[in-house]
PDB file of N, CA and C in Angstrom:
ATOM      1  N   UNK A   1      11.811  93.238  29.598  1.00  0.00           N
ATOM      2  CA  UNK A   1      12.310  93.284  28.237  1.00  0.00           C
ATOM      3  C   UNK A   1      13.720  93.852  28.182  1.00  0.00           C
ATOM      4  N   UNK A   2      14.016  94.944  29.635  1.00  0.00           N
ATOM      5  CA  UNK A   2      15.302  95.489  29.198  1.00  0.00           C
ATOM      6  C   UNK A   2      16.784  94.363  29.091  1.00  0.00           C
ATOM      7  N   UNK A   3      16.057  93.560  30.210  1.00  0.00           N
ATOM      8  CA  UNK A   3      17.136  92.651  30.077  1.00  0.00           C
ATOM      9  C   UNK A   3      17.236  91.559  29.129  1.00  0.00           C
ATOM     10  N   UNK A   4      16.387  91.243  28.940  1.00  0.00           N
ATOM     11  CA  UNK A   4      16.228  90.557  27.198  1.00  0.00           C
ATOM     12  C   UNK A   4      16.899  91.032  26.065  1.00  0.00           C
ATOM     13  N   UNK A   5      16.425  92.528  26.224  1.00  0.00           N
ATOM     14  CA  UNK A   5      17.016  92.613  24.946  1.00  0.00           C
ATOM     15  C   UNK A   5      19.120  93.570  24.725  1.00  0.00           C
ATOM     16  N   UNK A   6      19.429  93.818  26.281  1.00  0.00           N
ATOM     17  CA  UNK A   6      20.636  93.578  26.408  1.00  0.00           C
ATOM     18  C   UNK A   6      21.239  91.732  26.010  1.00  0.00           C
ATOM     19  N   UNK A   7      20.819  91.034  25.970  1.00  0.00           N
ATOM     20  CA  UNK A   7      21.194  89.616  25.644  1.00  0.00           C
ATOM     21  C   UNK A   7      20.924  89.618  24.228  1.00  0.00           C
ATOM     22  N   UNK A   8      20.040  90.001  23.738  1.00  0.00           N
ATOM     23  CA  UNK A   8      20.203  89.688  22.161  1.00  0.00           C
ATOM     24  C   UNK A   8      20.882  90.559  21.682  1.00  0.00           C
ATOM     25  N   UNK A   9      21.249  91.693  22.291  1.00  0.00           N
ATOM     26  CA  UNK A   9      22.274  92.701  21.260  1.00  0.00           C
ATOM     27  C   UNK A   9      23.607  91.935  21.754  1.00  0.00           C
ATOM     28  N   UNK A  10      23.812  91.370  22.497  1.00  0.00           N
ATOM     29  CA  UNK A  10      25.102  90.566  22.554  1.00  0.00           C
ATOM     30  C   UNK A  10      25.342  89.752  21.662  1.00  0.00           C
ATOM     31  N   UNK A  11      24.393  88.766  21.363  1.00  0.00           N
ATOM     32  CA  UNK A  11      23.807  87.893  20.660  1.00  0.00           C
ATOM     33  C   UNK A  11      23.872  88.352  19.576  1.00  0.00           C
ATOM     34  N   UNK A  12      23.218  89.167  18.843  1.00  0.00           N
ATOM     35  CA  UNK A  12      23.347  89.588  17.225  1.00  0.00           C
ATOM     36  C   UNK A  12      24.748  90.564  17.129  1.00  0.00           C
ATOM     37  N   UNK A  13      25.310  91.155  17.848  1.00  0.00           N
ATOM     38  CA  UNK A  13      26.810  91.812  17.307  1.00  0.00           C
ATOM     39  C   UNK A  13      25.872  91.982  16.748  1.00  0.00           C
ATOM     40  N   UNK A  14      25.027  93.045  16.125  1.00  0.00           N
ATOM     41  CA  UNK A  14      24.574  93.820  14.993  1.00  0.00           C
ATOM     42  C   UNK A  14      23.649  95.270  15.694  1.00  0.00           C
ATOM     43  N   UNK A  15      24.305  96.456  16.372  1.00  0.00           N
ATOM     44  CA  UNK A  15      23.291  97.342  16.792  1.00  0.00           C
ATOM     45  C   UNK A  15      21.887  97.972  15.942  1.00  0.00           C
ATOM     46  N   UNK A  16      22.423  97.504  14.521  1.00  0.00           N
ATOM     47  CA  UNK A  16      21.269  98.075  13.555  1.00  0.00           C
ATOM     48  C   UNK A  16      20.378  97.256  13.645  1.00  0.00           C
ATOM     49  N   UNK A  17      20.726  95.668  13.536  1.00  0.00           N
ATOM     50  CA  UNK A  17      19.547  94.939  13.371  1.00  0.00           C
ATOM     51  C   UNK A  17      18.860  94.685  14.816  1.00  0.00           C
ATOM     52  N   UNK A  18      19.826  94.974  16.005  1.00  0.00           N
ATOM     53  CA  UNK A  18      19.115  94.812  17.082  1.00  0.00           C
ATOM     54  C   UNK A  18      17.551  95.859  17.475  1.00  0.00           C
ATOM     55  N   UNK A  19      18.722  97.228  16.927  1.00  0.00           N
ATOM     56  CA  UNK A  19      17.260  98.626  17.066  1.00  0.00           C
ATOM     57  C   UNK A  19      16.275  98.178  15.539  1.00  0.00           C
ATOM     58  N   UNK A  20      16.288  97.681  14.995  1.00  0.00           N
ATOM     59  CA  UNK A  20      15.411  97.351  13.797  1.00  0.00           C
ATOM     60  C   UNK A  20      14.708  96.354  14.579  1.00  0.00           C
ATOM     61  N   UNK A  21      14.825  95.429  15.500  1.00  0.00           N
ATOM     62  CA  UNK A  21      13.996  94.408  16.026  1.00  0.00           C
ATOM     63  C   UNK A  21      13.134  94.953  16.769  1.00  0.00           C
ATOM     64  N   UNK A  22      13.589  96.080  17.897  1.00  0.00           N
ATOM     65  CA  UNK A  22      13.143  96.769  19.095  1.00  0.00           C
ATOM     66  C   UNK A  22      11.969  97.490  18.631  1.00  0.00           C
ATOM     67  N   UNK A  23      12.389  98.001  17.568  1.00  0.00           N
ATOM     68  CA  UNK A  23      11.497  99.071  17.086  1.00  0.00           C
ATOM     69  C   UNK A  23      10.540  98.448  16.892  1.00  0.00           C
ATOM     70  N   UNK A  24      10.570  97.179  15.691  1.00  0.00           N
ATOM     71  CA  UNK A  24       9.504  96.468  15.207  1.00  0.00           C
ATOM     72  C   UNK A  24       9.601  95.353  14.318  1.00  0.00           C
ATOM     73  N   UNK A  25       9.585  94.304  15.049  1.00  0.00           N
ATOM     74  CA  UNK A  25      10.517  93.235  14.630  1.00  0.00           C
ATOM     75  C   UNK A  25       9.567  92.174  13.208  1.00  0.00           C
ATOM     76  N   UNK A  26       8.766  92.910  13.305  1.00  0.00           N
ATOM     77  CA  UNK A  26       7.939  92.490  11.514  1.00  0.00           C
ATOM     78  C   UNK A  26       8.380  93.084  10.979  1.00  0.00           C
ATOM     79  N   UNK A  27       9.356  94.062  10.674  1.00  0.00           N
ATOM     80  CA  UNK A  27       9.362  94.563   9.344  1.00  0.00           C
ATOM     81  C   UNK A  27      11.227  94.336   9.718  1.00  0.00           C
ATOM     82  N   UNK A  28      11.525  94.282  10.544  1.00  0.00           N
ATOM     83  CA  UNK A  28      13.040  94.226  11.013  1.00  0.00           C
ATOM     84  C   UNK A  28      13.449  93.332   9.383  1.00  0.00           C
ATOM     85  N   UNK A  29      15.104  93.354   9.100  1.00  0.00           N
ATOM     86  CA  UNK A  29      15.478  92.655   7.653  1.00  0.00           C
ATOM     87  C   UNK A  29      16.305  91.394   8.319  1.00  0.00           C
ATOM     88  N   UNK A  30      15.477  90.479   8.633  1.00  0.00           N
ATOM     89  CA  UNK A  30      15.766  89.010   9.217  1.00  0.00           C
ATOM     90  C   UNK A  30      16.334  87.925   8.257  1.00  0.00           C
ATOM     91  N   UNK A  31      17.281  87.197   8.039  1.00  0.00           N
ATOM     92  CA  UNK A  31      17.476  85.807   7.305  1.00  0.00           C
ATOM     93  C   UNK A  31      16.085  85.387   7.419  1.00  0.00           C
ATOM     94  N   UNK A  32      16.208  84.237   6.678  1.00  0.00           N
ATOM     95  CA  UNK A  32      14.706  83.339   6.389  1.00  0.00           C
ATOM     96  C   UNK A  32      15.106  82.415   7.802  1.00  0.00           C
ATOM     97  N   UNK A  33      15.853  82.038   7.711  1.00  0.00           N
ATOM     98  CA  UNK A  33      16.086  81.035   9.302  1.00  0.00           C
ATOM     99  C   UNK A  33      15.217  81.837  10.397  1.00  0.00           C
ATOM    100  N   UNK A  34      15.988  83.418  10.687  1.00  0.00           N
ATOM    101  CA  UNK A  34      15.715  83.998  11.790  1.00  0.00           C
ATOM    102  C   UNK A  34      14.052  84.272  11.543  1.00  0.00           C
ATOM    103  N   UNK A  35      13.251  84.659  10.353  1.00  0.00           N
ATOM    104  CA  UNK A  35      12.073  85.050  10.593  1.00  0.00           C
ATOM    105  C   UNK A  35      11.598  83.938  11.020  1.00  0.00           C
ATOM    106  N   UNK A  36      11.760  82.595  10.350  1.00  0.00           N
ATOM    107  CA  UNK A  36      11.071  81.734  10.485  1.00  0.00           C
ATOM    108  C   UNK A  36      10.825  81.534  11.934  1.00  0.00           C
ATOM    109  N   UNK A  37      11.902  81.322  12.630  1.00  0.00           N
ATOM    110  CA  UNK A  37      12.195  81.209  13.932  1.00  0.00           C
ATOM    111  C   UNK A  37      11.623  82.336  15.200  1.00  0.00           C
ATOM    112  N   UNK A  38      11.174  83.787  14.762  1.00  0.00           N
ATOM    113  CA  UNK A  38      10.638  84.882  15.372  1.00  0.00           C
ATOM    114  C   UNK A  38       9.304  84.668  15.125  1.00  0.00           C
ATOM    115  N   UNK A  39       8.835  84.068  13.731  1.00  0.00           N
ATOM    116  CA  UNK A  39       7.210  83.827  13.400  1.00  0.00           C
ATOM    117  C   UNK A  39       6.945  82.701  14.199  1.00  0.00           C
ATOM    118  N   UNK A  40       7.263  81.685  14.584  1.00  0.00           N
ATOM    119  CA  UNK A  40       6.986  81.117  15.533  1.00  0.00           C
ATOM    120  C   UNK A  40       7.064  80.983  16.699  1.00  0.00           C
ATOM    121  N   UNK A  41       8.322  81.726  17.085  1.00  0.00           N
ATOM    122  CA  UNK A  41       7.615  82.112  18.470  1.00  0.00           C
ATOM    123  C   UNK A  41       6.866  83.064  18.580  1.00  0.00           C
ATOM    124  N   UNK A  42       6.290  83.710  18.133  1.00  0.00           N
ATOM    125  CA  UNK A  42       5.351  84.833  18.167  1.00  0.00           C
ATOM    126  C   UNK A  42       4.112  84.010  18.136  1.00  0.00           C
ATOM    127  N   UNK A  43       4.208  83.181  17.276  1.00  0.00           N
ATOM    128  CA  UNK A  43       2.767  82.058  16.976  1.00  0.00           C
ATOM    129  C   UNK A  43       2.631  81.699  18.534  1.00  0.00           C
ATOM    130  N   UNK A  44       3.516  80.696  19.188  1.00  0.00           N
ATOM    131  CA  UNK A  44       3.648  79.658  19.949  1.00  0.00           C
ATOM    132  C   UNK A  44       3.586  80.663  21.646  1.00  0.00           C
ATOM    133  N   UNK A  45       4.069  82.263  21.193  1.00  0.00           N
ATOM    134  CA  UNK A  45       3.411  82.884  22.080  1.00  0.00           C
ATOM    135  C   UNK A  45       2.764  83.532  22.521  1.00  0.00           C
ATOM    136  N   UNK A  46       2.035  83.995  21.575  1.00  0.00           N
ATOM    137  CA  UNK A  46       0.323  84.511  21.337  1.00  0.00           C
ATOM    138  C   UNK A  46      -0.756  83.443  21.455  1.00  0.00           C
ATOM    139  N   UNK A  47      -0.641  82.410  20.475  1.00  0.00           N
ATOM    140  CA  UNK A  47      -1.930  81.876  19.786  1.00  0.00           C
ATOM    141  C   UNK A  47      -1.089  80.255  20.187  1.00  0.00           C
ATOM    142  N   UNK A  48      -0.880  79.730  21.475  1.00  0.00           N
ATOM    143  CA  UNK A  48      -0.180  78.505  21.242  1.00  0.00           C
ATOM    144  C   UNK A  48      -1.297  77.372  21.168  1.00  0.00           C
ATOM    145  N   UNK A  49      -2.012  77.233  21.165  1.00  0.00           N
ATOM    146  CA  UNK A  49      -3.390  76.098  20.764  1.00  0.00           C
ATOM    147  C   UNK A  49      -3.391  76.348  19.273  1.00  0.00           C
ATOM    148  N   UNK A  50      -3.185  77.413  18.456  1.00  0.00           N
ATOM    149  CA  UNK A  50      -3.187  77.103  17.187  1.00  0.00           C
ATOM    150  C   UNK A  50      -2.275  76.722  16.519  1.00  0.00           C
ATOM    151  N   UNK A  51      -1.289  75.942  17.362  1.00  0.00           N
ATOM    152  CA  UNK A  51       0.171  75.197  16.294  1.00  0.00           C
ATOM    153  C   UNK A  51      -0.416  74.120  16.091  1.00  0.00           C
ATOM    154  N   UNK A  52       0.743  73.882  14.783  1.00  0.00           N
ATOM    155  CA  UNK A  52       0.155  72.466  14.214  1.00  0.00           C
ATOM    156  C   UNK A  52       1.200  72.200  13.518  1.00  0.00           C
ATOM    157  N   UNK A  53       1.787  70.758  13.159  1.00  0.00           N
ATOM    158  CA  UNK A  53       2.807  70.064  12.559  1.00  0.00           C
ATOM    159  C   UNK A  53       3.521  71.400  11.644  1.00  0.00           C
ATOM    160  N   UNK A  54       2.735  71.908  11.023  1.00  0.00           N
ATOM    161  CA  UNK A  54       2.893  73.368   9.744  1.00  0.00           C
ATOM    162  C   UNK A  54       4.203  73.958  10.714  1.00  0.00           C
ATOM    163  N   UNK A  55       3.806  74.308  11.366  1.00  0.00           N
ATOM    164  CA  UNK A  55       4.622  75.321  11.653  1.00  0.00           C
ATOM    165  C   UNK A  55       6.079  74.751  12.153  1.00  0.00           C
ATOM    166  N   UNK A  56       6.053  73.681  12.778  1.00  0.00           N
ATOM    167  CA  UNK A  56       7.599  73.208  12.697  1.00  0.00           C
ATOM    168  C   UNK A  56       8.530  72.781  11.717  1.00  0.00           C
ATOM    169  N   UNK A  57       7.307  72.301  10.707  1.00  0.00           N
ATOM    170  CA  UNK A  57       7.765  71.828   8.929  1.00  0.00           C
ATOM    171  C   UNK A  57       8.410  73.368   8.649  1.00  0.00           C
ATOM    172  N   UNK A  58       7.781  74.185   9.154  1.00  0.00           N
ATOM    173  CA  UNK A  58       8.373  75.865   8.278  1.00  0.00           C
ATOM    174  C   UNK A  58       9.760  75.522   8.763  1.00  0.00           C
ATOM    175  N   UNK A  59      10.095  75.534  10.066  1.00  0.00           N
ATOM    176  CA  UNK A  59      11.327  75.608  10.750  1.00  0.00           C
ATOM    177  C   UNK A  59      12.348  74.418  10.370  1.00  0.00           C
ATOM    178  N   UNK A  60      11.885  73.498   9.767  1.00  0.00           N
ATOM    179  CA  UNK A  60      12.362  72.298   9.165  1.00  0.00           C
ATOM    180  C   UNK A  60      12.723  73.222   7.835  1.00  0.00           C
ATOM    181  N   UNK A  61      11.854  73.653   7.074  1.00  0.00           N
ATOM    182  CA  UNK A  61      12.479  74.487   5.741  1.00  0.00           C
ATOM    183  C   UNK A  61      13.679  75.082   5.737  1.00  0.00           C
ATOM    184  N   UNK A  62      13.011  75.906   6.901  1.00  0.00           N
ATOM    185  CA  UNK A  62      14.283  76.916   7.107  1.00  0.00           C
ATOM    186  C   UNK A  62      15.694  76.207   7.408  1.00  0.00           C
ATOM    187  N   UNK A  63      15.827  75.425   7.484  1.00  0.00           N
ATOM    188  CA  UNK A  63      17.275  74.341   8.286  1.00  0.00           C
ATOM    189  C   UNK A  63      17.344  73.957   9.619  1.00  0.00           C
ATOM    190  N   UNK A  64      16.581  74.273  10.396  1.00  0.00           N
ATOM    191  CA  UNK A  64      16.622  73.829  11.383  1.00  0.00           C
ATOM    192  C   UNK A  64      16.607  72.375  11.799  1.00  0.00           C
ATOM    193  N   UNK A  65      17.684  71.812  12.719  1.00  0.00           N
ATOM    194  CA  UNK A  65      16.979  70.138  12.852  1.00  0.00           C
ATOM    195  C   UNK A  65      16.301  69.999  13.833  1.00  0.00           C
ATOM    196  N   UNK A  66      15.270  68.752  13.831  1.00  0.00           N
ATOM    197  CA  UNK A  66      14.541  68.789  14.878  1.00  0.00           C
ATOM    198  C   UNK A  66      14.809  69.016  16.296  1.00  0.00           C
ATOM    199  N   UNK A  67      16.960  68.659  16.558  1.00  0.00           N
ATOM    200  CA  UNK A  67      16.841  69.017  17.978  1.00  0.00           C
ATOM    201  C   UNK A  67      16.758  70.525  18.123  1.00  0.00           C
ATOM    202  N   UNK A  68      17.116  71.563  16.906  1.00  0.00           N
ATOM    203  CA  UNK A  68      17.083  73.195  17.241  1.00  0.00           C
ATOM    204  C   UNK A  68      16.004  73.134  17.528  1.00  0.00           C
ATOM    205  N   UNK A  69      14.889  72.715  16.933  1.00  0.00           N
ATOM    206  CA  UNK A  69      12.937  72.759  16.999  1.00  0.00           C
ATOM    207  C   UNK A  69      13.193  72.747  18.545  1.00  0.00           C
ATOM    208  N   UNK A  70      13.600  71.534  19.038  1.00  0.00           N
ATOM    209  CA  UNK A  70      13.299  71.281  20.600  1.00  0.00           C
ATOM    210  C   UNK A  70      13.699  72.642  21.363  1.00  0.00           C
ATOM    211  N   UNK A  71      15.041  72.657  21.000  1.00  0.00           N
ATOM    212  CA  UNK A  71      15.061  73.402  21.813  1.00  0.00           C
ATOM    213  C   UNK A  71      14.893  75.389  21.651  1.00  0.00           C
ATOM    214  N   UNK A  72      14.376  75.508  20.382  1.00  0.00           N
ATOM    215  CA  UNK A  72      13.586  76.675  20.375  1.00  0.00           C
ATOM    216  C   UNK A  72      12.165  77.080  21.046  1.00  0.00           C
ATOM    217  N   UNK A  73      11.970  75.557  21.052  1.00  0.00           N
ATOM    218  CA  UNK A  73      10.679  75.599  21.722  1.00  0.00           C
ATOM    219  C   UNK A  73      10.225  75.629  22.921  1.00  0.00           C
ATOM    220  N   UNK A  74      11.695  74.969  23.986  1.00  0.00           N
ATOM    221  CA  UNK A  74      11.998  74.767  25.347  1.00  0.00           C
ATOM    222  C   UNK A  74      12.311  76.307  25.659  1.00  0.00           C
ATOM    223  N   UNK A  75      12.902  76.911  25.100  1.00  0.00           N
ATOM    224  CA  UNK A  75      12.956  78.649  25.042  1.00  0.00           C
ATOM    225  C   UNK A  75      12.128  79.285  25.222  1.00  0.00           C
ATOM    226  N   UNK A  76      11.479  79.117  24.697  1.00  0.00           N
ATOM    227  CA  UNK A  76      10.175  80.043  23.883  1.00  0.00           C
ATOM    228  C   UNK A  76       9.171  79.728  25.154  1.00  0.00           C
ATOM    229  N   UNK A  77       8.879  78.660  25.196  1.00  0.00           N
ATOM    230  CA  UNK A  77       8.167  77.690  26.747  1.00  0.00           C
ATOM    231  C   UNK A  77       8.782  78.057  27.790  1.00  0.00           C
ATOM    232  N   UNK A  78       9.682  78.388  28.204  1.00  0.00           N
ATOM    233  CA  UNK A  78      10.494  78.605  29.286  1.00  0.00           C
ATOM    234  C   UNK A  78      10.587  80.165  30.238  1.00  0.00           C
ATOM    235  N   UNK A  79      10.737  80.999  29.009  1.00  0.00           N
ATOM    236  CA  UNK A  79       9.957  82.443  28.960  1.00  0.00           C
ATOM    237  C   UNK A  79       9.045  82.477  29.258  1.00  0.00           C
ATOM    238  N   UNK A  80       7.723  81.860  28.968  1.00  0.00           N
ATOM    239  CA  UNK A  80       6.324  82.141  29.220  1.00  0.00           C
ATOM    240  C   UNK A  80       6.262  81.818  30.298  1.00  0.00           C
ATOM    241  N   UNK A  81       6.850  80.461  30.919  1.00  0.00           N
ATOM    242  CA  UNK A  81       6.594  80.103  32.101  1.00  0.00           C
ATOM    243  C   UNK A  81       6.626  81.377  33.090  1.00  0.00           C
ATOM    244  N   UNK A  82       8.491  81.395  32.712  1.00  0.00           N
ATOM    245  CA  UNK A  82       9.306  82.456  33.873  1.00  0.00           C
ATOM    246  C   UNK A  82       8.409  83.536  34.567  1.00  0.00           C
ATOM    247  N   UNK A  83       7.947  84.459  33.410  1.00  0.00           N
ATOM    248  CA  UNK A  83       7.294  85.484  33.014  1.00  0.00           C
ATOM    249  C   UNK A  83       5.988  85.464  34.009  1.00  0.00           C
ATOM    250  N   UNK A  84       5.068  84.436  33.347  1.00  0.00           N
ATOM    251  CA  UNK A  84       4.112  84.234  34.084  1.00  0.00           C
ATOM    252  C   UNK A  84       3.931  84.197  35.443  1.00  0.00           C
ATOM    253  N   UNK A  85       4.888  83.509  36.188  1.00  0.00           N
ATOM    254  CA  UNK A  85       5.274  83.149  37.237  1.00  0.00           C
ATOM    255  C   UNK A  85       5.206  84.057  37.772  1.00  0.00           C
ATOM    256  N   UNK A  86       6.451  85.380  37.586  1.00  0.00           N
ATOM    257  CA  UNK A  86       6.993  86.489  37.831  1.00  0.00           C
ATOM    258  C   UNK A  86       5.472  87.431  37.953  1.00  0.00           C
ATOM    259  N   UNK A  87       4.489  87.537  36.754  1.00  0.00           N
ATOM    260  CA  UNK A  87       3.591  88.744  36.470  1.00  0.00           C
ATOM    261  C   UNK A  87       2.908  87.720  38.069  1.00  0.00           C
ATOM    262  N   UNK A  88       2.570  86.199  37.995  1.00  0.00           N
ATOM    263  CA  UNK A  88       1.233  86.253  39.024  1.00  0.00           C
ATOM    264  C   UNK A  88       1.864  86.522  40.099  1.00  0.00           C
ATOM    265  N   UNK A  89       2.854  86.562  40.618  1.00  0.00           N
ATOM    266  CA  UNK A  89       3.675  86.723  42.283  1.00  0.00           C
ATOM    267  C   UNK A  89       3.709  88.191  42.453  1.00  0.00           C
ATOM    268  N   UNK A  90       3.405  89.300  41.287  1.00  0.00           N
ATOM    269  CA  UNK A  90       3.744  90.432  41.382  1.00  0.00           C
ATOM    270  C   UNK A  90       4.996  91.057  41.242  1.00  0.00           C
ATOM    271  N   UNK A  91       6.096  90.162  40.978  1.00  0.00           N
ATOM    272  CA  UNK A  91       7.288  90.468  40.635  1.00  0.00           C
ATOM    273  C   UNK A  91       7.603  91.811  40.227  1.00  0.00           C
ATOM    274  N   UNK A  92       8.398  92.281  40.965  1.00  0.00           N
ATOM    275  CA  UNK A  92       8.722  93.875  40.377  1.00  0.00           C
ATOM    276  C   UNK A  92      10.119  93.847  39.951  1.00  0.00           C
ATOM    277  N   UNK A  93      10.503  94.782  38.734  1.00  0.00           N
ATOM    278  CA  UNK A  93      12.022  94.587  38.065  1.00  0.00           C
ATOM    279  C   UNK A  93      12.904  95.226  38.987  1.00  0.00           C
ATOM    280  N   UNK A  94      14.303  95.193  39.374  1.00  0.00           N
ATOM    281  CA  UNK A  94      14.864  95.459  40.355  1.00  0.00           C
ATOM    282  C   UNK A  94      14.585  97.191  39.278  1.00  0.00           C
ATOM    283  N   UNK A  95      15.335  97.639  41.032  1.00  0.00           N
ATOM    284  CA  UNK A  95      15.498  99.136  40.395  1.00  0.00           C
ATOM    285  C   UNK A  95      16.742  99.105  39.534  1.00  0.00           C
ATOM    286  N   UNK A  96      17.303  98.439  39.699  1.00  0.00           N
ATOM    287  CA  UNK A  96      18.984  98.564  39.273  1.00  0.00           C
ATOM    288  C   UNK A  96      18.975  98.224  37.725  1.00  0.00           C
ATOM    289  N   UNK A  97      17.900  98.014  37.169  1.00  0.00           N
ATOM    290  CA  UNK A  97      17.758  97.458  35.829  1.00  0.00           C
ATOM    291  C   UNK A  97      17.524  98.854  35.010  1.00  0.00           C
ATOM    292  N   UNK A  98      18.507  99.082  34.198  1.00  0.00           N
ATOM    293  CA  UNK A  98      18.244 100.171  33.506  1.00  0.00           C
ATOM    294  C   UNK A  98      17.081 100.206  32.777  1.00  0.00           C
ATOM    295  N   UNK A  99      16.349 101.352  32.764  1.00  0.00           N
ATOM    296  CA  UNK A  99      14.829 101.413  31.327  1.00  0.00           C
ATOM    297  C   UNK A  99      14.133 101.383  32.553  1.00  0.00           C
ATOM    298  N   UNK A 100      14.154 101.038  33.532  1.00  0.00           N
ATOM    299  CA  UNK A 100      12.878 100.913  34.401  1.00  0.00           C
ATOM    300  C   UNK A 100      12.424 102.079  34.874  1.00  0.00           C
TER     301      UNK A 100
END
């Protein structure tokens, strides 16, 4: 996560809203784009057998076009993979990674 979330504080230029995410990113004060976009991947990476057309229509609300969909989703998919990969091989975080 440490290195994750050094990339999104790059990413948001915002240290408040970044420690508002860290802390607890349900109550964090998100645009409607960005929740929309955090509620589904949270969906798609908890509970991913329970998506359904719904939830990309949300992301369609929000403005997204279908190629952002794609590729929020190739993200979101891509992580889990990594991750997974990493937890079954036993992957350990370098030492050099701060927070560890």
């Amino acid at each position: 996560m440490v290195h994750h979330g050094r990339g999104l504080r790059r990413l948001l230029k915002d240290d408040e809203l970044f420690a508002a995410i860290e802390s607890d990113w349900r109550t964090a004060e998100l645009s409607p784009p960005r929740r929309a976009m955090v509620d589904y991947a949270a969906k798609l990476t908890h509970t991913p057998g329970a998506m359904t057309l719904a939830d990309v229509d949300e992301l369609r609300a929000a403005g997204f076009t279908d190629r952002d969909i794609l590729d929020i989703a190739e993200v979101i998919g891509y992580y889990a993979y990594v991750n997974r990969i990493a937890d079954g091989l036993g992957v350990q975080t370098e030492s050099w990674v701060p927070g560890v």
